[in-house]
Protein backbone atom coordinates (compact mmCIF):
# COMPACT_ATOMS: atom_id res chain seq x y z
CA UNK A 1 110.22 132.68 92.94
CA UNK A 2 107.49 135.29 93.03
CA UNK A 3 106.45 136.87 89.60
CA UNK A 4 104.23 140.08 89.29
CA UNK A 5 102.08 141.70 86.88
CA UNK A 6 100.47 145.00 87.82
CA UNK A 7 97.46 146.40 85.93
CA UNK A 8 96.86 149.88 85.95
CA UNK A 9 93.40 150.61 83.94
CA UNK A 10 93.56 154.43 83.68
CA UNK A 11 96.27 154.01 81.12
CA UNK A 12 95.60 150.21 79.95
CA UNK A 13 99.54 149.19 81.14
CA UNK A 14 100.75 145.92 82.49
CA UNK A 15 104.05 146.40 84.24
CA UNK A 16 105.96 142.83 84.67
CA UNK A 17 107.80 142.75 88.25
CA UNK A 18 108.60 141.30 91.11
CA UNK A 19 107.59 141.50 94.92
CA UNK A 20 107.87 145.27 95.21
CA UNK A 21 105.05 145.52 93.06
CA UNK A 22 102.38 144.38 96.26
CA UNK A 23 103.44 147.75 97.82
CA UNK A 24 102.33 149.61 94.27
CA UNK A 25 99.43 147.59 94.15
CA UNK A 26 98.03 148.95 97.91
CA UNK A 27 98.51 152.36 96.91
CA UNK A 28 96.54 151.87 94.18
CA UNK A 29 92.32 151.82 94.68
CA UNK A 30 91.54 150.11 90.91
CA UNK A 31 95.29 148.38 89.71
CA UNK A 32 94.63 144.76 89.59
CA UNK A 33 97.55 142.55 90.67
CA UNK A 34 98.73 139.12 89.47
CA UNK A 35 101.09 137.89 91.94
CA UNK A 36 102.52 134.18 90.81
CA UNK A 37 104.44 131.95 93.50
CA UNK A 38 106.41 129.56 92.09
CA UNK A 39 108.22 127.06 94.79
CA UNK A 40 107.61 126.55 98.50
CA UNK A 41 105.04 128.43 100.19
CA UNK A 42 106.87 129.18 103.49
CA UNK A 43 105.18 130.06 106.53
CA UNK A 44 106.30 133.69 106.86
CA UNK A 45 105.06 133.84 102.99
CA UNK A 46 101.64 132.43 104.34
CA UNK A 47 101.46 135.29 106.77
CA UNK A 48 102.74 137.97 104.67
CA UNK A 49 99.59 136.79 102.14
CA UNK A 50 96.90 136.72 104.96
CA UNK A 51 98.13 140.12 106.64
CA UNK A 52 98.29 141.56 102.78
CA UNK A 53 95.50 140.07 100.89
CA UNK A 54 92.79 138.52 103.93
CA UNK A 55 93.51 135.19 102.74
CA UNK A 56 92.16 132.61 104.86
CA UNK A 57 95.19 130.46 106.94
CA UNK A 58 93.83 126.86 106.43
CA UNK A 59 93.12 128.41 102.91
CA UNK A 60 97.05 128.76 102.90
CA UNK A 61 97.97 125.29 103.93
CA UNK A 62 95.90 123.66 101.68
CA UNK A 63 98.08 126.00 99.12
CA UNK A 64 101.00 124.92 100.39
CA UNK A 65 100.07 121.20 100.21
CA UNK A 66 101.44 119.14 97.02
CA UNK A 67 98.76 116.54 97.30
CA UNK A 68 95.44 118.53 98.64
CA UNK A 69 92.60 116.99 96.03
CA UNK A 70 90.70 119.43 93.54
CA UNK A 71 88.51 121.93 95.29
CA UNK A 72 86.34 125.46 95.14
CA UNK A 73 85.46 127.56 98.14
CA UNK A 74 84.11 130.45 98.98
CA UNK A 75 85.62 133.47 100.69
CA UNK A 76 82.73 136.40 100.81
CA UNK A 77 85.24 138.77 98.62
CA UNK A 78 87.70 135.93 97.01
CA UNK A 79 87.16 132.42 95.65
CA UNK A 80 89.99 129.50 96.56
CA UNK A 81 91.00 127.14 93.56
CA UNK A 82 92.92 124.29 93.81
CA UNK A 83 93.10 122.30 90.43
CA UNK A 84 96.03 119.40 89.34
CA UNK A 85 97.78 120.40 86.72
CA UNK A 86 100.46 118.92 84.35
CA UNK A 87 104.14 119.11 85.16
CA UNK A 88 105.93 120.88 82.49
CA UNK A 89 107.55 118.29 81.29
CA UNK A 90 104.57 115.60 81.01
CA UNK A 91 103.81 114.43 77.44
CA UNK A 92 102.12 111.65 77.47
CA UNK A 93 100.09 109.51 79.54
CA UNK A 94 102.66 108.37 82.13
CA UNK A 95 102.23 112.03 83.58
CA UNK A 96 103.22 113.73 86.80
CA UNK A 97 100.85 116.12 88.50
CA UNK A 98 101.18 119.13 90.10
CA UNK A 99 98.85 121.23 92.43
CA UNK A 100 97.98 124.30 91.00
CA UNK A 101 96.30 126.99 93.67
CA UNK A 102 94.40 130.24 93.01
CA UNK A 103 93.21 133.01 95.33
CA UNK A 104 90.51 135.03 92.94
CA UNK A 105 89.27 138.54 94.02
CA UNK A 106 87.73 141.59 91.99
CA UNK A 107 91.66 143.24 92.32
CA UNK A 108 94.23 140.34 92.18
CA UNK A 109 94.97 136.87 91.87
CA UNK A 110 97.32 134.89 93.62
CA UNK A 111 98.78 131.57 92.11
CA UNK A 112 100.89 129.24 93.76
CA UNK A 113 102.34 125.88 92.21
CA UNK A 114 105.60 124.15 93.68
CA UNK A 115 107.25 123.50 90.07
CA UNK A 116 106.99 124.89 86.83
CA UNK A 117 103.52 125.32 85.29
CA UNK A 118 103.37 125.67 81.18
CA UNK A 119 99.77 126.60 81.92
CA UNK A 120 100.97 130.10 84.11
CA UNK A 121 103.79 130.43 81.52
CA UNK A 122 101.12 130.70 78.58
CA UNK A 123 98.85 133.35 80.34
CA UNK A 124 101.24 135.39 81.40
CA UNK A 125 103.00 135.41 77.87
CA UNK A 126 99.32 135.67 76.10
CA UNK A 127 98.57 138.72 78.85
CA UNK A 128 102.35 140.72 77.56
CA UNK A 129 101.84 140.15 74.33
CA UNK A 130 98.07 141.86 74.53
CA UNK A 131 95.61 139.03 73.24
CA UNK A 132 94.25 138.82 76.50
CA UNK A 133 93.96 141.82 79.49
CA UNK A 134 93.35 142.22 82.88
CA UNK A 135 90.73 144.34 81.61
CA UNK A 136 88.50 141.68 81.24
CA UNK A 137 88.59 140.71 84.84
CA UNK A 138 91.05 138.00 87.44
CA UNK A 139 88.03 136.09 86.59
CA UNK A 140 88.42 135.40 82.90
CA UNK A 141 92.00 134.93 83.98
CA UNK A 142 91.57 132.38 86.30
CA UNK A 143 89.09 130.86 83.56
CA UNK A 144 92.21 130.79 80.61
CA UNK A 145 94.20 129.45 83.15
CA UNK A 146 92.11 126.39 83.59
CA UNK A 147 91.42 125.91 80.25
CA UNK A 148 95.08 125.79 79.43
CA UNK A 149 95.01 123.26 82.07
CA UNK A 150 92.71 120.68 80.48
CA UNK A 151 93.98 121.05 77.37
CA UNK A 152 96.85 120.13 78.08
CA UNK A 153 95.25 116.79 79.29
CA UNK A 154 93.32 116.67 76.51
CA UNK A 155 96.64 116.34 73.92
CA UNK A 156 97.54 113.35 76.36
CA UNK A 157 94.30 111.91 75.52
CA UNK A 158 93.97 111.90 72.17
CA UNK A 159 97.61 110.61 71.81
CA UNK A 160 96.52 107.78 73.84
CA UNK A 161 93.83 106.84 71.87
CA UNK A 162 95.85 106.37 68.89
CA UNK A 163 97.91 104.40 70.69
CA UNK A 164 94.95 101.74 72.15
CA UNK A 165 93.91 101.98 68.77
CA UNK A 166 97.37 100.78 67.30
CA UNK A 167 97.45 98.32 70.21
CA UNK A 168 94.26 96.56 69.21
CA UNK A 169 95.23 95.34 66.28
CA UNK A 170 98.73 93.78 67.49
CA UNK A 171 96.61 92.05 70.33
CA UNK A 172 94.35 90.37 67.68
CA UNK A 173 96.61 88.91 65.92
CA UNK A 174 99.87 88.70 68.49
CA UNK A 175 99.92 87.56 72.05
CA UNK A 176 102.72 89.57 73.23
CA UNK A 177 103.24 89.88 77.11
CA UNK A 178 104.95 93.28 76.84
CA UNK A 179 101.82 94.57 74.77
CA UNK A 180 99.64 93.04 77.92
CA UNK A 181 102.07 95.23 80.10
CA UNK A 182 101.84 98.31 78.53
CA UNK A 183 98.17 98.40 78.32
CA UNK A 184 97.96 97.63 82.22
CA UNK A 185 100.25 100.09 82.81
CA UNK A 186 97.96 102.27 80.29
CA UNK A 187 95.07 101.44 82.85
CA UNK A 188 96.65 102.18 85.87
CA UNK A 189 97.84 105.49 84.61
CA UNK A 190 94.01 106.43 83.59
CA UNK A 191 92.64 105.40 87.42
CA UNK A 192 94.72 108.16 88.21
CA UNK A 193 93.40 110.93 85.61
CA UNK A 194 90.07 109.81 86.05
CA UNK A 195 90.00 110.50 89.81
CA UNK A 196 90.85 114.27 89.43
CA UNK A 197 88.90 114.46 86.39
CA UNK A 198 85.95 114.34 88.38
CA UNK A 199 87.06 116.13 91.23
CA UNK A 200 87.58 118.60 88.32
CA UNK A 201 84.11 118.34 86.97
CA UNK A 202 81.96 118.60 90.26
CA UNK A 203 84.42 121.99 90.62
CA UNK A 204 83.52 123.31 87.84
CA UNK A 205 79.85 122.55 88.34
CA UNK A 206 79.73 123.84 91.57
CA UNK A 207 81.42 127.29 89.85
CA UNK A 208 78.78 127.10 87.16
CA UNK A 209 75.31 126.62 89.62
CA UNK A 210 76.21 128.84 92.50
CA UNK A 211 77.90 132.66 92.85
CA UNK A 212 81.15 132.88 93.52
CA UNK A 213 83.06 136.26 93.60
CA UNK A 214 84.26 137.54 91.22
CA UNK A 215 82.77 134.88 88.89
CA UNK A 216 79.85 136.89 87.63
CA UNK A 217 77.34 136.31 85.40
CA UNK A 218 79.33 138.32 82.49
CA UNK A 219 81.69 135.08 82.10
CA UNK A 220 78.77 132.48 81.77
CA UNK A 221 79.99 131.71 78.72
CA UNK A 222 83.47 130.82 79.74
CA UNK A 223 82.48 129.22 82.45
CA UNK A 224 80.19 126.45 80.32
CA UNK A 225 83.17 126.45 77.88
CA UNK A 226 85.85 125.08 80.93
CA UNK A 227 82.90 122.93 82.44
CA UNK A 228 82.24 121.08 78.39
CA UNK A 229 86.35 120.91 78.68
CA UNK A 230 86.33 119.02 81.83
CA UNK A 231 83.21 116.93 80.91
CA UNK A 232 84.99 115.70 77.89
CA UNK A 233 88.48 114.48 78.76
CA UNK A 234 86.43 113.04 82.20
CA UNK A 235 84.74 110.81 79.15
CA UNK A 236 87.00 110.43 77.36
CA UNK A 237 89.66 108.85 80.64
CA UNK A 238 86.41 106.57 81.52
CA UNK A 239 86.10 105.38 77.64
CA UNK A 240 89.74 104.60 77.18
CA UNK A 241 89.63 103.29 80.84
CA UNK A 242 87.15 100.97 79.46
CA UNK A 243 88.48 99.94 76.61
CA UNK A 244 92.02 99.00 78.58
CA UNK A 245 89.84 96.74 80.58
CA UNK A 246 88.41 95.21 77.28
CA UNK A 247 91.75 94.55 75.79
CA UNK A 248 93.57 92.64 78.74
CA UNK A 249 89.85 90.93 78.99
CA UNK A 250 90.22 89.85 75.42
CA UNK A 251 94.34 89.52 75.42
CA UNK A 252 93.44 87.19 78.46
CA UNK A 253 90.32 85.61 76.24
CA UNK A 254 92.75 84.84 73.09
CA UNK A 255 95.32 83.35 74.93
CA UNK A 256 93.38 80.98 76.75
CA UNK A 257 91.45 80.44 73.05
CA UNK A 258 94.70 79.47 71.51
CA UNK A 259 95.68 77.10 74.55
CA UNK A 260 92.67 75.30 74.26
CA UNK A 261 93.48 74.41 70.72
CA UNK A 262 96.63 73.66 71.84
CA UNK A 263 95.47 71.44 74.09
CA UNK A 264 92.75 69.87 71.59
CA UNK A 265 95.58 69.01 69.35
CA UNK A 266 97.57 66.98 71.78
CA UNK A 267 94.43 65.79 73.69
CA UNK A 268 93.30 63.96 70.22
CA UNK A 269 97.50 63.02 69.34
CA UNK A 270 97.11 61.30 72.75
CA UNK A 271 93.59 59.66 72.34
CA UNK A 272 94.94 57.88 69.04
CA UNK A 273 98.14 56.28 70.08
CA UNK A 274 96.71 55.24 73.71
CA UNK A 275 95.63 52.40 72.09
CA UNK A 276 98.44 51.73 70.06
CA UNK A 277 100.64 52.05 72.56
CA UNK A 278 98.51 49.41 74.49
CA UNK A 279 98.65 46.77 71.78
CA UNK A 280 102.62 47.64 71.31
CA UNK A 281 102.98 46.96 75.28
CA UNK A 282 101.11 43.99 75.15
CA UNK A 283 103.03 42.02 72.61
CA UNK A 284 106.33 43.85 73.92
CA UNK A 285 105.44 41.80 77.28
CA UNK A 286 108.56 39.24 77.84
CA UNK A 287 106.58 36.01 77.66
CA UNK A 288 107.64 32.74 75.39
CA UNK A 289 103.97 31.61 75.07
CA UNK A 290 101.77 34.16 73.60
CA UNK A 291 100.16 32.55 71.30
CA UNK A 292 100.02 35.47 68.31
CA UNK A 293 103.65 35.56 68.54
CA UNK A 294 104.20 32.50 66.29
CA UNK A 295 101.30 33.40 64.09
CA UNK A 296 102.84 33.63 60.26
CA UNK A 297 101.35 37.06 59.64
CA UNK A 298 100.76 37.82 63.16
CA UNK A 299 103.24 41.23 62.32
CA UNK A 300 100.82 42.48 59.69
CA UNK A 301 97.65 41.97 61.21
CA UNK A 302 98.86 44.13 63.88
CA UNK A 303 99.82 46.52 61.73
CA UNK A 304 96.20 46.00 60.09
CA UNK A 305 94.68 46.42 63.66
CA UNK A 306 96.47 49.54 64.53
CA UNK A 307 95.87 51.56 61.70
CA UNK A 308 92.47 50.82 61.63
CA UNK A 309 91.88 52.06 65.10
CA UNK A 310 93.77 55.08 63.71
CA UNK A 311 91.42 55.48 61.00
CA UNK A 312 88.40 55.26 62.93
CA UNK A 313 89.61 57.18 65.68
CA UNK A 314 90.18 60.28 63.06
CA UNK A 315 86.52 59.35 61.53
CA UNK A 316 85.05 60.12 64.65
CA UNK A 317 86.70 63.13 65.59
CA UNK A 318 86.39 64.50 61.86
CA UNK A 319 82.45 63.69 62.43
CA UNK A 320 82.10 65.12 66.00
CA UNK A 321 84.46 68.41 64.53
CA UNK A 322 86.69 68.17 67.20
CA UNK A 323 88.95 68.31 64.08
């Protein structure tokens, strides 16, 4: 699906259309053109777009890629984009991706993502209703577009770290195997975010140090604002990376705590009736002529025997604090 919005500055109007609107556009020598592709880019698309706008063919592929890696490059008159957005329905940290391209020149931009894009959808609907206008450049465009694209991730984030937070506390006092799952799964999740994070930030950086058309030096300031953006939720997915890899160290740390107690407890049962269960074998042996056997209180100095071993055995233990 190919969405259009046409800016004519002369009169300051934004005309919402379709692909008929390129042919307005070319007639035109100041209308800037937004021209949003939603859905496959096919290859007679690709060529319409290089023929049309000079785009750059292995530009195009990348484009049309759904799993090309964050990137910025220069064109002489047009800067390619590609950053990884949020699907529209993603919520929370179990999250699906999607590639979001941009072609940005001094008189359109091109976007291309293969589903739907909540990020596009708020631009364009911010850019209608007149709080933001082409006016103030494709650059500042491209610019809101990102930013709506981190902060989407950064809701995710901060959801999250209630969550770990929440989390800690049941570890602490629970060992719960489906709590150990979900924080792995937590983990795994944030490997993910974390590597386009920083793909994310060393764009960004690149945009900020070196010129790039037409990202001038008039949107500095927006420019530092999307770079602080990425810097923070790429901290914040290596702290909460972090601190899932403290909490499986220390689910796996408490669990082996409490096993060891475990296993104190019945190492010490064990160590005091070893040798009453040695005295009981001996004088359950089958033999007529043990001589204890006809002793007249041979029964209760056994007895005596046994729980003093008992009682000493505890002593020790008690004075060691084994117990």
């Amino acid at each position: 699906m190919i969405t259009t919005l046409l800016y004519n500055p002369k009169d300051d109007t934004l005309v919402k259309g379709g692909e008929s609107a390129i042919a307005t556009w070319q007639q035109s020598e100041d209308s800037i053109l937004w021209l949003n592709i939603e859905g496959e880019l096919t290859a007679s698309l690709q060529q319409q777009l290089q023929q049309t706008f000079g785009l750059h063919p292995l530009a195009l592929q990348d484009a049309s890629r759904d799993r090309h890696p964050p990137k910025i490059e220069d064109f002489n008159d047009h800067t390619f984009i590609i950053l990884r957005g949020l699907s529209a329905d993603s919520e929370s940290i179990d999250c699906n991706n999607i590639l979001l391209a941009m072609f940005v020149s001094e008189r359109f931009i091109i976007t291309r993502h293969l589903d739907r894009s909540l990020s596009i959808e708020r631009t364009m609907t911010a850019l209608e209703s007149g709080s933001l206008s082409l006016s103030a450049g494709t650059g500042a465009i491209a610019l809101k577009i990102s930013r709506f694209v981190i902060k989407r991730y950064h809701k995710i984030l901060f959801d999250l770290e209630v969550r770990l937070e929440e989390l800690e506390s049941v570890m602490l006092t629970t060992a719960d195997d489906k709590v150990l799952a979900e924080v792995v799964l937590y983990k795994t999740d944030l490997t993910r975010l974390r590597r386009n994070f920083h793909y994310h930030v060393e764009l960004f950086n690149t945009l900020r140090d070196e010129q790039f058309a037409p990202f001038d030096s008039r949107l500095a300031h927006e420019i530092n604002d999307v770079c602080e953006h990425q810097h923070r939720a790429a901290s914040l997915a290596d702290l909460f990376y972090q601190v899932s890899s403290d909490l499986i160290d220390g689910y796996i740390s408490i669990s082996a705590h409490r096993l060891n107690n475990i296993m104190k407890v019945l190492t010490i049962i064990t160590a005091i009736f070893v040798p009453l269960t040695f005295i009981a074998g001996i004088y359950g042996m089958n033999f007529e002529y043990i001589p204890e056997l006809k002793h007249h209180n041979g029964y209760f100095i056994v007895w005596g025997v046994m729980l003093t071993i008992t009682a000493v055995l505890i002593w020790l233990f008690r004075k060691r604090k084994w117990i």
